[in-house]
Every structure is written in structure tokens, then in C-alpha cells.
N, C-alpha and C. Protein backbone atom coordinates (compact mmCIF):
# COMPACT_ATOMS: atom_id res chain seq x y z
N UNK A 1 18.09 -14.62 -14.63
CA UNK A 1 18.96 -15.12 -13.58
C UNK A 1 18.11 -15.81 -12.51
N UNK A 2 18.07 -17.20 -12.00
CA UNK A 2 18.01 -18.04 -11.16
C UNK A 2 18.32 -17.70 -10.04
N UNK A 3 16.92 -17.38 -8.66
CA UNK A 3 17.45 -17.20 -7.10
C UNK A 3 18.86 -17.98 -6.89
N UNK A 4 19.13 -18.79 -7.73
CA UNK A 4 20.54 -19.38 -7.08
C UNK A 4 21.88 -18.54 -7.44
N UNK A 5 21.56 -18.35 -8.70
CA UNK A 5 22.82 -17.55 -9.30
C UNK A 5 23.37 -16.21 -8.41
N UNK A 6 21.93 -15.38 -7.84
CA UNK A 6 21.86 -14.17 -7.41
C UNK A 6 22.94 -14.13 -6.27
N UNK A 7 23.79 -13.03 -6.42
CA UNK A 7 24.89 -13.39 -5.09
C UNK A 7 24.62 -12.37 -3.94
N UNK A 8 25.06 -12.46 -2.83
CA UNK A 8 25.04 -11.46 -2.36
C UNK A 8 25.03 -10.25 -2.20
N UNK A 9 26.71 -9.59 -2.91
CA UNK A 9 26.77 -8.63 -3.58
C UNK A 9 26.20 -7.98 -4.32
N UNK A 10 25.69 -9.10 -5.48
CA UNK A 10 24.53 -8.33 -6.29
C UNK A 10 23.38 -7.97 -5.64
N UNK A 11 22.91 -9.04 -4.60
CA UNK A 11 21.42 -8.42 -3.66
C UNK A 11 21.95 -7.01 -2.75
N UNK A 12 22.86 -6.90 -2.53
CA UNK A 12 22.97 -5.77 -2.00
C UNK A 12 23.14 -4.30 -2.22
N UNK A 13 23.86 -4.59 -3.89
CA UNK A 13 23.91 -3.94 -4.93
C UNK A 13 22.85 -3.23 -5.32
N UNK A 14 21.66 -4.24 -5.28
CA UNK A 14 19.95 -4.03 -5.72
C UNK A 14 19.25 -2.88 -4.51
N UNK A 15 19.43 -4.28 -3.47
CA UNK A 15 18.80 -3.24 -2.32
C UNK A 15 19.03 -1.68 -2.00
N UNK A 16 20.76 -1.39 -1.72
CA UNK A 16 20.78 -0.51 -1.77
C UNK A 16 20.37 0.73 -2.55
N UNK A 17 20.07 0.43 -3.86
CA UNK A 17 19.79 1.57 -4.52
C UNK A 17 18.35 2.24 -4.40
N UNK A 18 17.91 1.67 -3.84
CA UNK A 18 16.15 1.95 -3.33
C UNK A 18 16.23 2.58 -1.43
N UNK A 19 17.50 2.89 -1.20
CA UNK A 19 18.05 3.57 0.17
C UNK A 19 16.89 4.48 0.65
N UNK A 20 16.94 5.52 -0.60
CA UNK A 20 16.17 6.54 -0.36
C UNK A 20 14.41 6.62 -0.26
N UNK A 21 14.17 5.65 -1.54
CA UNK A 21 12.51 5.52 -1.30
C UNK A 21 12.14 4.92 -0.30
N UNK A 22 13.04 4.03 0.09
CA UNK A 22 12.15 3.10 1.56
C UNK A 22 12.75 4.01 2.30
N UNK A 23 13.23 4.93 2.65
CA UNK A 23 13.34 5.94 3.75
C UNK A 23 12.16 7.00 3.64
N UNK A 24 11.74 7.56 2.70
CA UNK A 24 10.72 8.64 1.93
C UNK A 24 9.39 7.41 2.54
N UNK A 25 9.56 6.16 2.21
CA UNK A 25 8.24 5.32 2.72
C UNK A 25 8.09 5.31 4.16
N UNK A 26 9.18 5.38 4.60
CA UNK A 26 9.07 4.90 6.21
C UNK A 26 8.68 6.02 7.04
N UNK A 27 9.36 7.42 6.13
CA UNK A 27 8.86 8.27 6.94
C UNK A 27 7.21 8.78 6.82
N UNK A 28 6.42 8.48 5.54
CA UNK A 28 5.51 8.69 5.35
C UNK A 28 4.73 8.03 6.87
N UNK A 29 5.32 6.91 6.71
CA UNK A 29 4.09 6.17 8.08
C UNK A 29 4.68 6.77 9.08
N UNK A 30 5.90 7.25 9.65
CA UNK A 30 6.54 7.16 11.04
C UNK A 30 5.86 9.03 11.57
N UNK A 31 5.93 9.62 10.56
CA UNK A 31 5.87 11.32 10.30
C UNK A 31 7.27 11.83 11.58
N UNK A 32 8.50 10.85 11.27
CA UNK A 32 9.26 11.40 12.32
C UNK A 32 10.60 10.92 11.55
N UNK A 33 11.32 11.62 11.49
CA UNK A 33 12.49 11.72 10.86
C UNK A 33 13.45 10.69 11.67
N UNK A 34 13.62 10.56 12.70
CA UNK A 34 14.48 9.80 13.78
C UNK A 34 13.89 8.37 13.73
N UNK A 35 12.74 8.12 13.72
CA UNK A 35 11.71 7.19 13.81
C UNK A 35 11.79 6.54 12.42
N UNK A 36 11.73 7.01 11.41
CA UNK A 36 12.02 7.06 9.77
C UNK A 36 13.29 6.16 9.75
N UNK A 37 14.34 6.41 10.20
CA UNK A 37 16.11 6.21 10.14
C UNK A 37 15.77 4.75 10.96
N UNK A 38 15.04 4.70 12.29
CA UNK A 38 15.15 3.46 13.11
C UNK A 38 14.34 2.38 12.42
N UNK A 39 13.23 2.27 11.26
CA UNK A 39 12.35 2.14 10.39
C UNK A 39 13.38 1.14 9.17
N UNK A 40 14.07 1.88 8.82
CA UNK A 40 14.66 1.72 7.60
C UNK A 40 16.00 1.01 7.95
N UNK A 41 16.85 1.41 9.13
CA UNK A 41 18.03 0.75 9.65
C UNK A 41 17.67 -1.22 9.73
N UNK A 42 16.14 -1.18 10.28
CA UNK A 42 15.79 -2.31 10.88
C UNK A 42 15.20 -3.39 9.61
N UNK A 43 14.87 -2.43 8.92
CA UNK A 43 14.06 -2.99 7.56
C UNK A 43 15.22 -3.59 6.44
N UNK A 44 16.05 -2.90 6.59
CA UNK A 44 17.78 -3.65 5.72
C UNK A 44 18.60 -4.64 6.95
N UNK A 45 18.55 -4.29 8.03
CA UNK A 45 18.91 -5.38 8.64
C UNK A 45 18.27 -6.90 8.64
N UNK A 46 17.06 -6.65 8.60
CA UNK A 46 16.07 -7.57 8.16
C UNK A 46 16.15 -8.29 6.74
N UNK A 47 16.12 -7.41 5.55
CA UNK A 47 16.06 -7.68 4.19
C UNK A 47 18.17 -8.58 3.97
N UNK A 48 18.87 -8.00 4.37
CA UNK A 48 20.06 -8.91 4.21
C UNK A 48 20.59 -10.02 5.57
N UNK A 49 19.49 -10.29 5.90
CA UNK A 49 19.44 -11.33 7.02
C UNK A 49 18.79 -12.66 6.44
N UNK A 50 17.71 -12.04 5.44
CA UNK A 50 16.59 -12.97 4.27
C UNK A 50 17.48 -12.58 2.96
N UNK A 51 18.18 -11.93 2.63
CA UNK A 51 18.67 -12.35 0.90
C UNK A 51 18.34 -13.45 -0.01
N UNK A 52 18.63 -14.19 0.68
CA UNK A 52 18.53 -15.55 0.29
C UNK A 52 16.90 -15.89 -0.35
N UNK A 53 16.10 -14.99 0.27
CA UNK A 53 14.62 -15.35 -0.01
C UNK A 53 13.77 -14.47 -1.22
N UNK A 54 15.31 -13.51 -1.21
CA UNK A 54 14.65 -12.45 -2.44
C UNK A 54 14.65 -13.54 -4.10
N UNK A 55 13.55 -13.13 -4.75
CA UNK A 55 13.95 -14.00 -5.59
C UNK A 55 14.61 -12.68 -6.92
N UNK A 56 15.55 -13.39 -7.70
CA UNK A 56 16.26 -12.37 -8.67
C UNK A 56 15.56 -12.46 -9.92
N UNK A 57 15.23 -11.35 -10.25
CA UNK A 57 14.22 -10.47 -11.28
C UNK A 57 13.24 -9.99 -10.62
N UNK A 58 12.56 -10.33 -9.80
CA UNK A 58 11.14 -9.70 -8.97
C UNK A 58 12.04 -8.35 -8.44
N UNK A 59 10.87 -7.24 -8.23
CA UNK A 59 10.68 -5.86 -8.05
C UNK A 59 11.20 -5.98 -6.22
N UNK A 60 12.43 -5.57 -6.18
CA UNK A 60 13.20 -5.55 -4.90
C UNK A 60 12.73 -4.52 -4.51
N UNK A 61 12.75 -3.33 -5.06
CA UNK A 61 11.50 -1.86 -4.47
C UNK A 61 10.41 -2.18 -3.18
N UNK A 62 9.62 -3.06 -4.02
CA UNK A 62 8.36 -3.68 -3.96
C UNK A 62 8.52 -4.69 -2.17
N UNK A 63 9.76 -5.24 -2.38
CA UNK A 63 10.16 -5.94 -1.36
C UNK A 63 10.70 -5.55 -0.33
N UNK A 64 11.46 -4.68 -0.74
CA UNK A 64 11.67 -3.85 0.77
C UNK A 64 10.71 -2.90 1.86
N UNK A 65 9.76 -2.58 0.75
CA UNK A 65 8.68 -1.42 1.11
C UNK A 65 8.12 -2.63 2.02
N UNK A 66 7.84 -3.99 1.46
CA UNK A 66 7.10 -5.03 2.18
C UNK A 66 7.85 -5.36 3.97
N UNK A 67 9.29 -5.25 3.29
CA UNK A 67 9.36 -5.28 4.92
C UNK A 67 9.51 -4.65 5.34
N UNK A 68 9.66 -3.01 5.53
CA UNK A 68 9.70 -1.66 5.82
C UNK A 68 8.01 -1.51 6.47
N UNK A 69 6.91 -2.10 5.62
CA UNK A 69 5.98 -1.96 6.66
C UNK A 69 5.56 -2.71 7.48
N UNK A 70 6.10 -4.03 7.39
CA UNK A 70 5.89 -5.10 8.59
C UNK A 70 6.75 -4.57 9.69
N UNK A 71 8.03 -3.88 9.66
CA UNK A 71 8.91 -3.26 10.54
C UNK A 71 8.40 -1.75 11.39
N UNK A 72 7.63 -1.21 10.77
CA UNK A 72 6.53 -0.40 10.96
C UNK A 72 5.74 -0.84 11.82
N UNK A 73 4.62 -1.43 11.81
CA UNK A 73 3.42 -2.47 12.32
C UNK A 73 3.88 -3.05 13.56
N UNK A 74 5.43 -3.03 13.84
CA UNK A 74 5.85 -4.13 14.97
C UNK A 74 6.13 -3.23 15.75
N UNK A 75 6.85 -2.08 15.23
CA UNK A 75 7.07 -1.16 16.33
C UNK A 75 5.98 -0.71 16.97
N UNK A 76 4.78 -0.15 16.00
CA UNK A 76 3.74 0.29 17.02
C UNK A 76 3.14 -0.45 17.75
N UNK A 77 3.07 -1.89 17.50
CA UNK A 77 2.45 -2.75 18.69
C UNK A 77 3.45 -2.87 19.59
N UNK A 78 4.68 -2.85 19.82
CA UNK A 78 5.42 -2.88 20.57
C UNK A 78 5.37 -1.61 21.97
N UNK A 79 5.26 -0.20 21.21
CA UNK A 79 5.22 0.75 21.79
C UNK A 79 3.80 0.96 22.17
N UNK A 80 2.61 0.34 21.83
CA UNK A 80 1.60 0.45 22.67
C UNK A 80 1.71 -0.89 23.71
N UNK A 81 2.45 -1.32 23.60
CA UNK A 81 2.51 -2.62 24.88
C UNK A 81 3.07 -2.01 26.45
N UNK A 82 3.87 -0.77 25.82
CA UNK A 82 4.80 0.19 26.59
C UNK A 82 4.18 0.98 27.28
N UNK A 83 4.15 1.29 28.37
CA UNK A 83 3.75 2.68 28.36
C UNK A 83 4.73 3.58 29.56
N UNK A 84 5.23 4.54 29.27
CA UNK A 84 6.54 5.61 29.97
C UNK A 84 5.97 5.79 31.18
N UNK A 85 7.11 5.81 32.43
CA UNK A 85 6.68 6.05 33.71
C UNK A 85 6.86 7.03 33.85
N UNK A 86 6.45 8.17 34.44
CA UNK A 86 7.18 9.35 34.85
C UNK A 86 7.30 9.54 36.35
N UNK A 87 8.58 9.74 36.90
CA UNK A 87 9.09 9.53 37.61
C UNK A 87 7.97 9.78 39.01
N UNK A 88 7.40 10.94 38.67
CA UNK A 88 6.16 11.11 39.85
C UNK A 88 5.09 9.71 40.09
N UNK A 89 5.27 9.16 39.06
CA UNK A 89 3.76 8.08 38.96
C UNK A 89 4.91 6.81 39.77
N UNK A 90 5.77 6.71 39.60
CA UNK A 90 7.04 5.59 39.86
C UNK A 90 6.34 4.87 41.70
N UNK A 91 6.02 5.61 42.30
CA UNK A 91 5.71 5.46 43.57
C UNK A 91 4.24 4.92 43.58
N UNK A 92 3.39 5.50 42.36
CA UNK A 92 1.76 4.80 42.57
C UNK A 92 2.11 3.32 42.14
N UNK A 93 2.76 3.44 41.37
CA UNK A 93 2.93 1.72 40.44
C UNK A 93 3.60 0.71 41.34
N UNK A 94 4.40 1.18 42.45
CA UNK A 94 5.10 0.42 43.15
C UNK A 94 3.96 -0.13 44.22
N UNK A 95 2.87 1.10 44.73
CA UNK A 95 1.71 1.00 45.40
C UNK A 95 0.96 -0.11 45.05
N UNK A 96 0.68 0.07 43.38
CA UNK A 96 -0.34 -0.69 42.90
C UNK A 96 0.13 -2.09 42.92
N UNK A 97 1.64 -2.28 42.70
CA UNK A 97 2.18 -3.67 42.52
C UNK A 97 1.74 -4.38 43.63
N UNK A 98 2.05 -3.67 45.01
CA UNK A 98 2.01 -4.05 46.17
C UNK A 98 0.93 -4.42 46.65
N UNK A 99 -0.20 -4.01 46.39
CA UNK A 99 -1.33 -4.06 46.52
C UNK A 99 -1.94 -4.77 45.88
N UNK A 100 -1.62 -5.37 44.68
CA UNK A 100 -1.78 -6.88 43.54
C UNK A 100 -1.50 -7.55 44.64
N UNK A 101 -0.21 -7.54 45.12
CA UNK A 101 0.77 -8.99 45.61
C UNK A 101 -0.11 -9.39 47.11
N UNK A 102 -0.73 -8.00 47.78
CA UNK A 102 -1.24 -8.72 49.15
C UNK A 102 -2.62 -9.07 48.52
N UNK A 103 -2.93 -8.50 47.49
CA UNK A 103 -4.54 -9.00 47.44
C UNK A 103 -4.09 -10.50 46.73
N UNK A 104 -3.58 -10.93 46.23
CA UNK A 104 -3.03 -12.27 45.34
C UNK A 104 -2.91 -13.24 46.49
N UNK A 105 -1.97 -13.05 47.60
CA UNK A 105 -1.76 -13.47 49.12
C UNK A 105 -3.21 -13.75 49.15
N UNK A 106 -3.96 -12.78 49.61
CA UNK A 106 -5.33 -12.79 50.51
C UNK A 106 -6.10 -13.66 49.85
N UNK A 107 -5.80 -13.99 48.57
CA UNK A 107 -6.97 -14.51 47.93
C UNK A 107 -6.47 -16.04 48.02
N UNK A 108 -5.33 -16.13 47.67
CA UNK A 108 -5.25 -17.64 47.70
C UNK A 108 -5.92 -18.19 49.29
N UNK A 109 -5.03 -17.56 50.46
CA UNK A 109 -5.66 -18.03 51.43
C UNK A 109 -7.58 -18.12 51.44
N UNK A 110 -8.02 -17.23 50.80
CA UNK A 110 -9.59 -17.22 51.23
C UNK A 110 -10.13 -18.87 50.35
N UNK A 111 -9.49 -19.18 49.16
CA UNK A 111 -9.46 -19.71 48.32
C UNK A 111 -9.41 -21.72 48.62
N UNK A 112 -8.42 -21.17 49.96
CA UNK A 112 -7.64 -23.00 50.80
C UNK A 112 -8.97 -22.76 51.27
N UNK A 113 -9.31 -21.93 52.08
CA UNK A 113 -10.39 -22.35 52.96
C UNK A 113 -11.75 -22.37 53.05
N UNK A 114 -12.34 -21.66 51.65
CA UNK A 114 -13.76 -21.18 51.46
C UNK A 114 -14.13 -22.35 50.43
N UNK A 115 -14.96 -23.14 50.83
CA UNK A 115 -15.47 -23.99 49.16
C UNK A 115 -16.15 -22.92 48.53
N UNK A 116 -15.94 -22.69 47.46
CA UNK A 116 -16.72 -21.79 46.11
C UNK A 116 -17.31 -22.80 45.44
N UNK A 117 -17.53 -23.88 45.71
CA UNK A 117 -18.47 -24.94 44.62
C UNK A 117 -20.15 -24.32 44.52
N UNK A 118 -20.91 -24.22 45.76
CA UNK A 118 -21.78 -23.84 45.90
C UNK A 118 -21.74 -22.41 44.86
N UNK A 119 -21.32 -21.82 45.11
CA UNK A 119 -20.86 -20.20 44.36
C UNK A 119 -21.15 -20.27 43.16
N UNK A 120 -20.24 -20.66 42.55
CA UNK A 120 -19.91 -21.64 41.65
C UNK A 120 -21.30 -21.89 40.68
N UNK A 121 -22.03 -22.92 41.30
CA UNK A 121 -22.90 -23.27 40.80
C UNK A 121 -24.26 -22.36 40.97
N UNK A 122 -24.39 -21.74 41.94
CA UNK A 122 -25.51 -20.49 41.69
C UNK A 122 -24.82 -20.10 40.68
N UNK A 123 -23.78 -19.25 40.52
CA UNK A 123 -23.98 -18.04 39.61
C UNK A 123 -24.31 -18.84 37.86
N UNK A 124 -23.27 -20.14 37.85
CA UNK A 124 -24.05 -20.57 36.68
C UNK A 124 -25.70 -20.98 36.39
N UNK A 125 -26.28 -20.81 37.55
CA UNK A 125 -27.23 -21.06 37.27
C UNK A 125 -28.66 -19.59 37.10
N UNK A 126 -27.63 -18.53 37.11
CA UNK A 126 -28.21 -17.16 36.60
C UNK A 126 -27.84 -16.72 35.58
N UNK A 127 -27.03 -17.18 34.96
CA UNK A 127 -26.43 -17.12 33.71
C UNK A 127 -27.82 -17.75 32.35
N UNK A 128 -27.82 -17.05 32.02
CA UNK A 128 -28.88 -17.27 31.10
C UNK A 128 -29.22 -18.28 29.96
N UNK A 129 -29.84 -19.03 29.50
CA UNK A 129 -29.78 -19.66 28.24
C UNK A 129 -29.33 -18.94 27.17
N UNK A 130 -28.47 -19.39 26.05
CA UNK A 130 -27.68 -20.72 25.72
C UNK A 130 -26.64 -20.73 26.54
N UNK A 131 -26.28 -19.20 27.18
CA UNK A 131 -24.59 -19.28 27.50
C UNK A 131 -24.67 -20.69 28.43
N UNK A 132 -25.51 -20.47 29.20
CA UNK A 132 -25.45 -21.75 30.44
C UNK A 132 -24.77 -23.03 29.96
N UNK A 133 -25.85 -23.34 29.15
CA UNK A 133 -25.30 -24.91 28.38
C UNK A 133 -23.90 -24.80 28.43
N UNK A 134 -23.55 -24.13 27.63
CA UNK A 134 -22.12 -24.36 26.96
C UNK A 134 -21.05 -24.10 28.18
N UNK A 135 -21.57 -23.13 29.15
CA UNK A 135 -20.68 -23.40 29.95
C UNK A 135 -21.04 -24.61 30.98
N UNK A 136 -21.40 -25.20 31.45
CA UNK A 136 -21.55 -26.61 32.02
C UNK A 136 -21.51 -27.35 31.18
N UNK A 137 -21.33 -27.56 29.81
CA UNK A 137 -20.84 -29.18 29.06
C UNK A 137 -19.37 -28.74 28.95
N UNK A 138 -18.82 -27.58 28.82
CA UNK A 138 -16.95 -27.33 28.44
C UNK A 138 -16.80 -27.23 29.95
N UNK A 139 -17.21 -26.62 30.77
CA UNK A 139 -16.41 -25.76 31.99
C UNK A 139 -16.60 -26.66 32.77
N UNK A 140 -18.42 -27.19 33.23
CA UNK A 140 -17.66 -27.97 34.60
C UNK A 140 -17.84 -29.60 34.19
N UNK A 141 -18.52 -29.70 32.88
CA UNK A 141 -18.58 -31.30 32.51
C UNK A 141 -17.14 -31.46 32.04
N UNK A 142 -16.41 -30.82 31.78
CA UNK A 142 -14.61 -30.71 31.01
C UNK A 142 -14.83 -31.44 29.62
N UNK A 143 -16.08 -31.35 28.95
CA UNK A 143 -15.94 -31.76 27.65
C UNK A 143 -15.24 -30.53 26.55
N UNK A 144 -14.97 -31.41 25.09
CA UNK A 144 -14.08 -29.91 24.12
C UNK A 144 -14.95 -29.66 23.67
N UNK A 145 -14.32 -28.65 22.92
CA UNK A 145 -16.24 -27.66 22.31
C UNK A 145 -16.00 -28.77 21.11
N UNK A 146 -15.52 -29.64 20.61
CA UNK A 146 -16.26 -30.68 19.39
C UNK A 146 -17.50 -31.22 20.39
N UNK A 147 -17.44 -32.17 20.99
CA UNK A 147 -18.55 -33.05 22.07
C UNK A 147 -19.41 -31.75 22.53
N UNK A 148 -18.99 -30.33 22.76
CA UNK A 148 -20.31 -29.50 23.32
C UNK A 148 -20.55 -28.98 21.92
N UNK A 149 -20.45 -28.91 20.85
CA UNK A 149 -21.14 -28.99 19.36
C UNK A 149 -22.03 -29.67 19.40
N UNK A 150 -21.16 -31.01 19.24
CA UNK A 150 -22.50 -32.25 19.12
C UNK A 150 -23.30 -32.17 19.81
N UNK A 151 -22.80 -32.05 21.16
CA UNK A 151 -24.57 -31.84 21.98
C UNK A 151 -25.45 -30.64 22.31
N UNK A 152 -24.97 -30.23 22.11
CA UNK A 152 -25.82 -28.46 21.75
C UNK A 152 -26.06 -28.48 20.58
N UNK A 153 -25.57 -28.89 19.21
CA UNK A 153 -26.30 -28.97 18.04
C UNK A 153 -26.16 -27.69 17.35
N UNK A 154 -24.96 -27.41 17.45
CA UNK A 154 -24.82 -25.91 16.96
C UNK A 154 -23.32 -26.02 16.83
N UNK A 155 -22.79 -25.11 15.43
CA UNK A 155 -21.20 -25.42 15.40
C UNK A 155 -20.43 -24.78 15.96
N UNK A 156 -19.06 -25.34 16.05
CA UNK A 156 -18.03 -24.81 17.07
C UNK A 156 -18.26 -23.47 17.27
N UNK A 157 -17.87 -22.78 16.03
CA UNK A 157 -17.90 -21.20 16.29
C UNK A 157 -18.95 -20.69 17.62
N UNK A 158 -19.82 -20.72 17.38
CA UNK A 158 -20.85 -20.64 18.17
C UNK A 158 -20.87 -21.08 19.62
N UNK A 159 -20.36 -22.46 19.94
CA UNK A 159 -20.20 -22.69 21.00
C UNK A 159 -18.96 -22.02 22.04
N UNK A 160 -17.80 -21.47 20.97
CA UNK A 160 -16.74 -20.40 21.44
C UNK A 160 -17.17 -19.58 21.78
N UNK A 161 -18.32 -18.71 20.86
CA UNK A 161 -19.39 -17.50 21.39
C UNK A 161 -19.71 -17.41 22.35
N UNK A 162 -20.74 -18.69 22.73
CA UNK A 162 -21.44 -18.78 23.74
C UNK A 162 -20.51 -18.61 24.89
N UNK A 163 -19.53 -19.59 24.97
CA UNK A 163 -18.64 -19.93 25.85
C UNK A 163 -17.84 -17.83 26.67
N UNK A 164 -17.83 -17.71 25.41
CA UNK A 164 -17.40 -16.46 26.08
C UNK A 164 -18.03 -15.74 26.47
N UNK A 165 -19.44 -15.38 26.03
CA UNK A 165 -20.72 -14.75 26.32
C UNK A 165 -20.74 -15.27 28.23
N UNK A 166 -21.29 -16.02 28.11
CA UNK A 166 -21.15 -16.97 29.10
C UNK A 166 -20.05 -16.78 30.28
N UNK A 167 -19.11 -16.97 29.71
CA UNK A 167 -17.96 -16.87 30.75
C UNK A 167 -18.05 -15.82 31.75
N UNK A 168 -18.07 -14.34 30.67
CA UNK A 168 -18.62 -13.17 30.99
C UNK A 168 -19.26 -12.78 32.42
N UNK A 169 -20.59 -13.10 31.38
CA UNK A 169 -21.10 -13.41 33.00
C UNK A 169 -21.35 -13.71 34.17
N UNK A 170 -20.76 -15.16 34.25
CA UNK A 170 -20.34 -15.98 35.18
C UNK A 170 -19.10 -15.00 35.82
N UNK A 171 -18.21 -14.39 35.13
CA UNK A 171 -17.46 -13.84 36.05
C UNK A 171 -18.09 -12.45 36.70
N UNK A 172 -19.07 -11.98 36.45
CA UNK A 172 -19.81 -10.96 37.43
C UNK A 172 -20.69 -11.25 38.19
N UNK A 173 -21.00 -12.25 37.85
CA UNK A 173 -21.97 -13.06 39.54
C UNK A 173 -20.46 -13.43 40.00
N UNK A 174 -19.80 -13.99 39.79
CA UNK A 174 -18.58 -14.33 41.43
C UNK A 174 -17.81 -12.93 41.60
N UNK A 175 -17.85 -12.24 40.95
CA UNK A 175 -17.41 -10.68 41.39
C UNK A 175 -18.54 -10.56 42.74
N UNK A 176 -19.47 -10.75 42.78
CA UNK A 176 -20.49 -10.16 43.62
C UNK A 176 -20.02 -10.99 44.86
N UNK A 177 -20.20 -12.32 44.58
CA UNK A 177 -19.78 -13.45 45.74
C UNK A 177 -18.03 -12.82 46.27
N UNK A 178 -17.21 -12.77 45.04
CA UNK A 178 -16.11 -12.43 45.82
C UNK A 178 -16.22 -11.21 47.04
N UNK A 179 -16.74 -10.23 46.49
CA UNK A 179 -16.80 -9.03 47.35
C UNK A 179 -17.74 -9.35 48.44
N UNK A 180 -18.88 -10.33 48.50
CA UNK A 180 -18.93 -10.78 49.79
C UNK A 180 -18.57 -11.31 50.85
N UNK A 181 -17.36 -11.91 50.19
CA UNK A 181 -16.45 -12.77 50.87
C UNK A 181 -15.22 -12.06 51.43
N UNK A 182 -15.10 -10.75 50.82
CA UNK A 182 -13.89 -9.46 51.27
C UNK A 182 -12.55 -10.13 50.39
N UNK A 183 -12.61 -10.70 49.20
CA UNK A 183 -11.17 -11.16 48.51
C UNK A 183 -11.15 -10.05 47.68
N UNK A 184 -12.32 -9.54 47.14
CA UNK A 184 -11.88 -8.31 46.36
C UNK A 184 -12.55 -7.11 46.96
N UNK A 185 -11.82 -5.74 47.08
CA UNK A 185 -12.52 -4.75 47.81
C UNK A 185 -13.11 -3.90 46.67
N UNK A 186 -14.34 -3.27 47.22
CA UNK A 186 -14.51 -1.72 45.98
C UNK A 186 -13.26 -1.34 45.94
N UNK A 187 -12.72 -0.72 46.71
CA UNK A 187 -11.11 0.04 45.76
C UNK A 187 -10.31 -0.73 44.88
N UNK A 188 -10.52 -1.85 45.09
CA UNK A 188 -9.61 -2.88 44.17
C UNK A 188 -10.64 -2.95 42.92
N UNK A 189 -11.73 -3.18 43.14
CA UNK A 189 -12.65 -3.02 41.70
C UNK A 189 -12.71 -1.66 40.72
N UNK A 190 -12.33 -0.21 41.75
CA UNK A 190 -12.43 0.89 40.85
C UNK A 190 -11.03 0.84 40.04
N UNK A 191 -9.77 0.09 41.02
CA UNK A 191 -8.92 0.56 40.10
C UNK A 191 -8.65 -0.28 38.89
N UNK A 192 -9.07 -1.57 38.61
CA UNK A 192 -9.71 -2.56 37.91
C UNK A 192 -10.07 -1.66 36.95
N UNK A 193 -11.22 -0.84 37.18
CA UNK A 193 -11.97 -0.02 36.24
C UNK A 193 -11.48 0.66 35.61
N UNK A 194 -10.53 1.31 35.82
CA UNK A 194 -9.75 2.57 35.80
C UNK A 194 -8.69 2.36 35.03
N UNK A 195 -8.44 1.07 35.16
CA UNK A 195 -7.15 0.94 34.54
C UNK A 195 -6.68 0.17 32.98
């Protein structure tokens, strides 16, 4: 039978009968019975949303387990993106927001009125060989890393390396300058740290 012939009914016919193993699969990864059910609800909502893509004779088992663990994989990146407030912490986070928003304020103003060019250019210039190069032909010459290839003589990959190596650094020499300048405080750097 021809993906075209295959009807709905019959894909659903198929799917369903594998109810139980992709539940027995889901819970293997989830180790939570509730978690298992939300796993498997999402993984057939998914699979008869695509019908159309199943092809008829291939191992539908095989295919659901496939999206049963991509449905898997999304939740946990999802739920580490998360993280639960508890109602006691509700008041530090409102703190901390607040304390983003005036230091964000403070900085733009220091920002209208302080030239950082000078800054700027010391700290790239403690920045060590190769990172240096690469950051003054991309960062302040505004060439793309093809043209800082060619002229560094070394391939892209590498010049991305550098570039980040580089960057790195450059951002802890103006950490130093910032905090001389009072835009960022030690307490604003520990909780930076901390967090």
C-alpha cells in the first residue's frame, strides 16, 4: 500500500495499537507516571497532526517511539528554562528585577556621557595575541570573519575561536574599567556570580 492510499482511519487504526508500548517507553524516560500520560497524550497529538508523513508499511512502533522521544527532550529543555518561585523568594526576584532596571538606567546615562573609546582600546590592547587580531579586524575594523580569515591566514573556525577567546577577555578588562567608573558595583558583580 502507497503513503497515498493509507487513510486516516487506517493510520489511526495502526497507531493506536502501540497505546501501551509508547506509554511503557515514555515512562521509562519520564520515571513518573503523570509525566508518562503528559509524554504520550502529546506524542499522538503530534503523530495524527503528521499522519500524512507516516509512510504505510514502515514500522509505526518505531515511529511513534521517535516522536515520543523528541516529545521527551522538549519537555526537559523546557522545564530547565523554568525554574519555580516559591512564594518566600517572590520578593528577592522583584528586588533583583529592580535592581537590573536602576542599574540598566545608571548605565545608559554613564554611557551618554563617558567616552569608553579610550577604554576600549586599552583593554584590547592587553588582550593577548592571536585573540587581539581577530578582535580588531571583526570588532572594531567591522570586517566578517571571511576577510579576518584571509588576513589572519587561518580558517573561519578558528577565527570564531579566537573571536570568542578574545571577546572574553576584553570583557574583563572593561569589567575593571566599568567598576571604576561605579556602572557596575561589587554587589552587582557577586550576584552576577551567584546566579
Amino acid at each position: 500500500m502507497s503513503p497515498m492510499q493509507l487513510t486516516r482511519e487506517a493510520f489511526e487504526a495502526e497507531a493506536l495499537r502501540w497505546t501501551v508500548d509508547v506509554y511503557r517507553f515514555a515512562l521509562s524516560m519520564t520515571r513518573d507516571e503523570a509525566d508518562a500520560e503528559d509524554v504520550v497524550q502529546d506524542t499522538y497529538l503530534r503523530a495524527f497532526r503528521s499522519w500524512r508523513t507516516f509512510v504505510a508499511g514502515s514500522d509505526c512502533r518505531r515511529w511513534l517511539f521517535t516522536i515520543c522521544r523528541n516529545v521527551f527532550v522538549r519537555s526537559r529543555e523546557r522545564s530547565r528554562q523554568c525554574l519555580p518561585i516559591e512564594a518566600c523568594d517572590t520578593d528577592a526576584v522583584i528586588a533583583d528585577a529592580s535592581a537590573m532596571a536602576a542599574w540598566s538606567d545608571r548605565a545608559a546615562e554613564h554611557f551618554t556621557t563617558v567616552d569608553v573609546t579610550p577604554a576600549i582600546y586599552r583593554a584590547v590592547s592587553c588582550v593577548p595575541e592571536p585573540f587581539r587580531s581577530a578582535l580588531v579586524v571583526v570588532d572594531l575594523e567591522d570586517q566578517s570573519y571571511e576577510v579576518a580569515a584571509e588576513r589572519l591566514g587561518v580558517p573561519i573556525g578558528t577565527v570564531r575561536s579566537r573571536l570568542f577567546r578574545g571577546r572574553r577577555l576584553l570583557q574583563d578588562q572593561l569589567r575593571c574599567h566599568a567598576l571604576d567608573l561605579g556602572v557596575v558595583t561589587p554587589l552587582f558583580e557577586q550576584r552576577l556570580a551567584s546566579a
